[in-house]
C-alpha atoms as a PDB file:
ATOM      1  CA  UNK A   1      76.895 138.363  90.319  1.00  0.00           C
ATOM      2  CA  UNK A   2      78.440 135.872  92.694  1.00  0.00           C
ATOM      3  CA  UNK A   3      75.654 133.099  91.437  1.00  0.00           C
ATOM      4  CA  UNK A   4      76.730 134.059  87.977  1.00  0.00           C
ATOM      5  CA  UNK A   5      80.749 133.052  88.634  1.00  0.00           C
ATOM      6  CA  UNK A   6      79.763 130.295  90.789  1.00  0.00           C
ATOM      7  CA  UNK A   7      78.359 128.273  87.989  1.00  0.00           C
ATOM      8  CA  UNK A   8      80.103 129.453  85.356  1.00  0.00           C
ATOM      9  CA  UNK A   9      83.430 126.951  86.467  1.00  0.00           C
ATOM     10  CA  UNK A  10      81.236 123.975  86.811  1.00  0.00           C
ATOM     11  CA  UNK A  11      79.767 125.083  83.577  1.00  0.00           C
ATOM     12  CA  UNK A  12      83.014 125.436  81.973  1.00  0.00           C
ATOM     13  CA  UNK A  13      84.042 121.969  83.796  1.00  0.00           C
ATOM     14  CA  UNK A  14      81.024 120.049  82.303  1.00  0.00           C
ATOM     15  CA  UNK A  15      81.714 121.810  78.768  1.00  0.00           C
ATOM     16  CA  UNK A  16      85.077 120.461  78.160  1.00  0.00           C
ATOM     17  CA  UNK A  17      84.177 117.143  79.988  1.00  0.00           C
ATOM     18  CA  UNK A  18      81.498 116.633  77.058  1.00  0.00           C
ATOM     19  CA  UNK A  19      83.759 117.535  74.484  1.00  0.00           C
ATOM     20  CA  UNK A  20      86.546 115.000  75.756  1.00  0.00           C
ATOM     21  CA  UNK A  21      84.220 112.502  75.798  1.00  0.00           C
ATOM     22  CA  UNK A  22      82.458 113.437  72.004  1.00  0.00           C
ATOM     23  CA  UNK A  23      86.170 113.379  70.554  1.00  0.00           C
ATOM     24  CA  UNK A  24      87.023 110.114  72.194  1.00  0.00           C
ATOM     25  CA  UNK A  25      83.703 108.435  70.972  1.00  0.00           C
ATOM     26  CA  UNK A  26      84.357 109.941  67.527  1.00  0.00           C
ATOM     27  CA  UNK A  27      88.104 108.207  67.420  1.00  0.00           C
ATOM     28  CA  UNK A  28      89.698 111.795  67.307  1.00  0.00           C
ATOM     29  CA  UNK A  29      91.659 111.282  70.245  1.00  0.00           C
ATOM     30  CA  UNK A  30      92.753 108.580  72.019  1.00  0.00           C
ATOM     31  CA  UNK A  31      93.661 109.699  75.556  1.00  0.00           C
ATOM     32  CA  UNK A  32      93.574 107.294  78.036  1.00  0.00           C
ATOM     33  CA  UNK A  33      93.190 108.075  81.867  1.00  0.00           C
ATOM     34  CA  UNK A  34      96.818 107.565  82.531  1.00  0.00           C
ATOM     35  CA  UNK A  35      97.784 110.645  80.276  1.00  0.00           C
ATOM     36  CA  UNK A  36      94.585 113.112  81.394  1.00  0.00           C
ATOM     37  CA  UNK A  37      94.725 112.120  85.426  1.00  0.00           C
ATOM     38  CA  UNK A  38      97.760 114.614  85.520  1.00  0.00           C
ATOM     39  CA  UNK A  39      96.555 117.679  83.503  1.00  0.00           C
ATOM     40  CA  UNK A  40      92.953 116.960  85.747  1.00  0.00           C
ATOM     41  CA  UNK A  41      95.370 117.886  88.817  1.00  0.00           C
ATOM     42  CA  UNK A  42      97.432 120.435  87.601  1.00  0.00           C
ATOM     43  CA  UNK A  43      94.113 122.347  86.140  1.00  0.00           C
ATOM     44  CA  UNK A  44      92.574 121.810  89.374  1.00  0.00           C
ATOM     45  CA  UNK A  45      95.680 122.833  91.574  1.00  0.00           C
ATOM     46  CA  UNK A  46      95.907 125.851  89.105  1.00  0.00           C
ATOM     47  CA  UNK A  47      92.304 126.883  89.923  1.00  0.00           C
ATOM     48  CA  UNK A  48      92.989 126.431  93.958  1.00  0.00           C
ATOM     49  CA  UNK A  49      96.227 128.859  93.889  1.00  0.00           C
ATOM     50  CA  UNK A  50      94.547 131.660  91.535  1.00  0.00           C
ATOM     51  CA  UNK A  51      91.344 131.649  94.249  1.00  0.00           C
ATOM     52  CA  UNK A  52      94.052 132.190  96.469  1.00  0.00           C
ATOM     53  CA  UNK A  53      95.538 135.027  94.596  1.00  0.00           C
ATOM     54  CA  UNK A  54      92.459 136.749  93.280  1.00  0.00           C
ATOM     55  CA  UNK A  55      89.930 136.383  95.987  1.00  0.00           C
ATOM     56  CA  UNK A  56      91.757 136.235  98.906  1.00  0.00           C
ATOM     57  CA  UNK A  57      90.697 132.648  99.766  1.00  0.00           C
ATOM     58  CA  UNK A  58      93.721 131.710 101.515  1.00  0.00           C
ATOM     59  CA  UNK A  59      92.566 128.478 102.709  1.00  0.00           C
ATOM     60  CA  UNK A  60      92.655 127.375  98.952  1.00  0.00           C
ATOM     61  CA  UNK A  61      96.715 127.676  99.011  1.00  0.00           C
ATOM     62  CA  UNK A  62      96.979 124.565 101.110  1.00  0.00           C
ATOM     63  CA  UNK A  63      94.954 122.025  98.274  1.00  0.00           C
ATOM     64  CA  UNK A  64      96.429 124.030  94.931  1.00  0.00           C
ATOM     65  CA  UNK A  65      99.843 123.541  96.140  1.00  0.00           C
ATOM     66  CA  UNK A  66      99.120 119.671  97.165  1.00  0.00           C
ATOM     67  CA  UNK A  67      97.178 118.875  94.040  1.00  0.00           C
ATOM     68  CA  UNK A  68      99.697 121.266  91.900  1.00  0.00           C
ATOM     69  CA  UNK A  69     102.602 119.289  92.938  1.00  0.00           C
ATOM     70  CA  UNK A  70     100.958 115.907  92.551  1.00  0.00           C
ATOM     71  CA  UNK A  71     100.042 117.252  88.953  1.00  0.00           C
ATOM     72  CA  UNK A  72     103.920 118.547  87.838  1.00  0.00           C
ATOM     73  CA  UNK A  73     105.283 114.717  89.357  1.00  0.00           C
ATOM     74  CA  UNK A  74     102.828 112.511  87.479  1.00  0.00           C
ATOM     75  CA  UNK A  75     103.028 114.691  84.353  1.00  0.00           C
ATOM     76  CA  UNK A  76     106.709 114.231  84.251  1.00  0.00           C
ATOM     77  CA  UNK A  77     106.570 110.626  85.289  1.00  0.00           C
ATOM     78  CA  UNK A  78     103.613 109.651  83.014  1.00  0.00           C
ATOM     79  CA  UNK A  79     105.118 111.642  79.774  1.00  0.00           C
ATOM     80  CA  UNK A  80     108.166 110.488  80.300  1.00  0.00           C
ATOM     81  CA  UNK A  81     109.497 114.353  80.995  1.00  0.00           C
ATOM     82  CA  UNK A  82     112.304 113.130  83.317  1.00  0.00           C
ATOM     83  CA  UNK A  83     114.646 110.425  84.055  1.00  0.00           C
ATOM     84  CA  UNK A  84     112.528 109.208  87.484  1.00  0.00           C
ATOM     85  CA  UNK A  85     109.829 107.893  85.435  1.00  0.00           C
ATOM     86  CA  UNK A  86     111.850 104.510  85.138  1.00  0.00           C
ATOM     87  CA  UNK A  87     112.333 104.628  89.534  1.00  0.00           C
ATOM     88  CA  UNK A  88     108.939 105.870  90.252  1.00  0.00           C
ATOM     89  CA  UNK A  89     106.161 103.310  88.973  1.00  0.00           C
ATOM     90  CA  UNK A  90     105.483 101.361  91.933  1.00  0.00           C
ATOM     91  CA  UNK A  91     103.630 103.266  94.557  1.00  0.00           C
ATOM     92  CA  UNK A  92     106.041 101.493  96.962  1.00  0.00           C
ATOM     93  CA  UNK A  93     108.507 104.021  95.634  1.00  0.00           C
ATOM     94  CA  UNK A  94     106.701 107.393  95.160  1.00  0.00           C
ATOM     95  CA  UNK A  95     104.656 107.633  98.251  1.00  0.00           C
ATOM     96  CA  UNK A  96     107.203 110.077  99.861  1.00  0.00           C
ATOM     97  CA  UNK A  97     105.761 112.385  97.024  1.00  0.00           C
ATOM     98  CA  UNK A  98     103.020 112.896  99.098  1.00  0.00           C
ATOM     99  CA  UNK A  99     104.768 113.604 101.876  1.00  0.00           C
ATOM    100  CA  UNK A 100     106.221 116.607  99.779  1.00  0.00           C
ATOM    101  CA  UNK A 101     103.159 117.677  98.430  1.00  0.00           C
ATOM    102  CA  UNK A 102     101.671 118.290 101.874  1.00  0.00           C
ATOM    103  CA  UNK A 103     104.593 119.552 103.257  1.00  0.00           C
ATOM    104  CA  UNK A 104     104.806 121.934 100.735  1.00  0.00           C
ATOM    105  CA  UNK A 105     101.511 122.794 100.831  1.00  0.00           C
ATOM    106  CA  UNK A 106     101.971 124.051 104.817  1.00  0.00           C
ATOM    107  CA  UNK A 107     105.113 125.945 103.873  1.00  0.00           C
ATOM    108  CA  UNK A 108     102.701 127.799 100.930  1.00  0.00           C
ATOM    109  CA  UNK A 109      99.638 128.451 103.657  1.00  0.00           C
ATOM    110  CA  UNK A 110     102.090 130.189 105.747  1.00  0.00           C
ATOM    111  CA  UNK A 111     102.627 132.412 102.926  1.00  0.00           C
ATOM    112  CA  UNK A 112      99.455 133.488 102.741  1.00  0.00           C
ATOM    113  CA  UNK A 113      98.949 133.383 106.938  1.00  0.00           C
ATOM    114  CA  UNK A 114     102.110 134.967 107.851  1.00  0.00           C
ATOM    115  CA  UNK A 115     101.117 134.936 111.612  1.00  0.00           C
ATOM    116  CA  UNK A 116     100.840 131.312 111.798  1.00  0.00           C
ATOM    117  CA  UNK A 117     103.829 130.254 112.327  1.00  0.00           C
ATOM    118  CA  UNK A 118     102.789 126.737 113.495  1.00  0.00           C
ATOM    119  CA  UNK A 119     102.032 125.786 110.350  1.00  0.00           C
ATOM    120  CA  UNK A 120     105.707 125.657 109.115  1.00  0.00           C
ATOM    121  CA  UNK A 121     106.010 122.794 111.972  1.00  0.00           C
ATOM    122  CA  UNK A 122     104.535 120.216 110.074  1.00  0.00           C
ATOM    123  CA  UNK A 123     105.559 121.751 107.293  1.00  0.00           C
ATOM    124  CA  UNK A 124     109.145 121.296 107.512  1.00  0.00           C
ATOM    125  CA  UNK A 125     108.624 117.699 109.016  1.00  0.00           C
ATOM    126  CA  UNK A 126     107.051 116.535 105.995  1.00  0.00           C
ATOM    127  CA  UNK A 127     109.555 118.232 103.438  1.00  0.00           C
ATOM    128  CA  UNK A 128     112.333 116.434 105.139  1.00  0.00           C
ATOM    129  CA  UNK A 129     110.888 113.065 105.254  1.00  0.00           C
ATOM    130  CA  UNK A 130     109.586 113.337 102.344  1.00  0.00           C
ATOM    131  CA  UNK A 131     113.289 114.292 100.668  1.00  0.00           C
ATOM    132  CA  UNK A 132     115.025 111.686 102.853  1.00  0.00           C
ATOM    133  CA  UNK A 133     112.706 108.716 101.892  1.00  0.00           C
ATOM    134  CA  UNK A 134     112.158 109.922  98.194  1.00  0.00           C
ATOM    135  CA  UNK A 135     115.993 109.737  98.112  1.00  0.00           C
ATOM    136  CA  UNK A 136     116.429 106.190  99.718  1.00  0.00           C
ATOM    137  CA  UNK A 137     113.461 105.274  96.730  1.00  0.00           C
ATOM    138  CA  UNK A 138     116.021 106.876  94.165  1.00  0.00           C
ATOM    139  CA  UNK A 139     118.901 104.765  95.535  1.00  0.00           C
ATOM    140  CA  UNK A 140     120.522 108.496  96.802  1.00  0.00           C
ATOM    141  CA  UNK A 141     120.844 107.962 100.199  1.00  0.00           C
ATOM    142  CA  UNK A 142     121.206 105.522 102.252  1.00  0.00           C
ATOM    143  CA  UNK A 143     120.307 105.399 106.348  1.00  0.00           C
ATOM    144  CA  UNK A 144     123.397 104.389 107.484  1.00  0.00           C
ATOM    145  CA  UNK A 145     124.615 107.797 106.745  1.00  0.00           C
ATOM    146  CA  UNK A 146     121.550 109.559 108.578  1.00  0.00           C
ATOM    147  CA  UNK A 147     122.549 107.700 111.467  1.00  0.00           C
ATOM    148  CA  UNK A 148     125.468 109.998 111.455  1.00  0.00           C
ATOM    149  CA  UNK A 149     123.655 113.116 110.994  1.00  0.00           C
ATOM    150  CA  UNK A 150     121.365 112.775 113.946  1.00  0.00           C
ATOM    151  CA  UNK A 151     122.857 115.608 115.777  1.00  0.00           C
ATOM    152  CA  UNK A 152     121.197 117.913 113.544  1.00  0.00           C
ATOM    153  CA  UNK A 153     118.227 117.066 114.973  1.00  0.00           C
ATOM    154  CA  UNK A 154     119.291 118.894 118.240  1.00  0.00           C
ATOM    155  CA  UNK A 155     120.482 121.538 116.469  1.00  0.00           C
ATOM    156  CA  UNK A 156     117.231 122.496 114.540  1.00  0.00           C
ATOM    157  CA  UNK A 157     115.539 122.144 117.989  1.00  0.00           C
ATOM    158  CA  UNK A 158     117.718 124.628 119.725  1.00  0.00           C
ATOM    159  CA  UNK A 159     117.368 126.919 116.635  1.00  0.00           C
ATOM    160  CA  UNK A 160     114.153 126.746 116.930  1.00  0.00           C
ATOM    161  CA  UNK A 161     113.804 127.372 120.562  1.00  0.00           C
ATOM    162  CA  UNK A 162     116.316 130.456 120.120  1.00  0.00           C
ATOM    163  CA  UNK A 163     114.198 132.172 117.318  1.00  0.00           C
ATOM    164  CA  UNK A 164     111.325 131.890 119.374  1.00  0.00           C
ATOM    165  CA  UNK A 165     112.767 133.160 122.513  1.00  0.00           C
ATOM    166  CA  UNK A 166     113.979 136.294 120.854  1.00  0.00           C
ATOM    167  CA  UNK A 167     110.317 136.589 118.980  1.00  0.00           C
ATOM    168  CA  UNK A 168     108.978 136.496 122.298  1.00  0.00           C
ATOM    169  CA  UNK A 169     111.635 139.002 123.489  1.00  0.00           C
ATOM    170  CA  UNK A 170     110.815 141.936 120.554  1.00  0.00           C
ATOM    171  CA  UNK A 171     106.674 141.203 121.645  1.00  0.00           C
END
């Protein structure tokens, strides 16, 4: 049965593939890559996070999160679903997107590998730098005002050394 459901997706894949392809040839539709690139990732993050649901692959929450987010900012971008289309063209301005995606990718793995706790480290690193770069892009922020915030920085540390010293405590 496994064979069966392995090659029934690629199957499936291949299928639609060929019928994309037969429409476009036949002048039925006319999407270019620029409007399918986006569904392509959003399908495939959609597949990742379901194997994660449904067959306990947890491993497969880490790409369906990355490739799920990638898919939601470059369909709203590329449709022209919200107002950051006109900011984020240039890849100059939305590489800190990918810094999101993977951060939020870690932060969705520890969901589904609550005892690794490391892996909200990175996590959390890349969700911040991705929101405080993203936001510079976006004209939201500007440094000279992080510059004021550094303290924060020690305070997050000493959080975190706190919460672990009393995990360590209750062990």
């Amino acid at each position: 049965m496994a064979k069966r459901e392995r090659s029934l997706v690629p199957g499936v894949v291949l299928i639609l593939i060929g019928v994309y392809f037969l429409l476009r040839e036949l002048n039925l539709i006319h999407l270019r890559w620029r409007e399918l690139y986006p569904v392509v990732l959003l399908a495939l993050g959609l597949v990742f996070l379901v194997a994660a649901f449904r067959r306990e692959d947890k491993g497969a929450a880490f790409p369906g999160t990355i490739l799920l987010v990638l898919g939601i900012f470059f369909t709203l971008r590329n449709y022209d679903l919200a107002p950051i289309s006109f900011y984020l063209y240039d890849v100059g301005d939305y590489w800190p997107v990918f810094l999101l995606a993977f951060g939020l990718g870690f932060v969705v793995q520890f969901f589904f590998a609550r005892h690794d706790w490391g892996l909200l480290i990175p996590g959390g690193v890349l969700l911040f730098l991705g929101v405080m770069f993203l936001f510079r892009n976006l004209g939201l922020f500007y440094w000279w005002h992080f510059a004021d915030l550094w303290p924060v920085i020690l305070i997050l540390i000493g959080l975190a050394m706190v919460i672990s010293g009393l995990r360590k405590r209750t062990e």
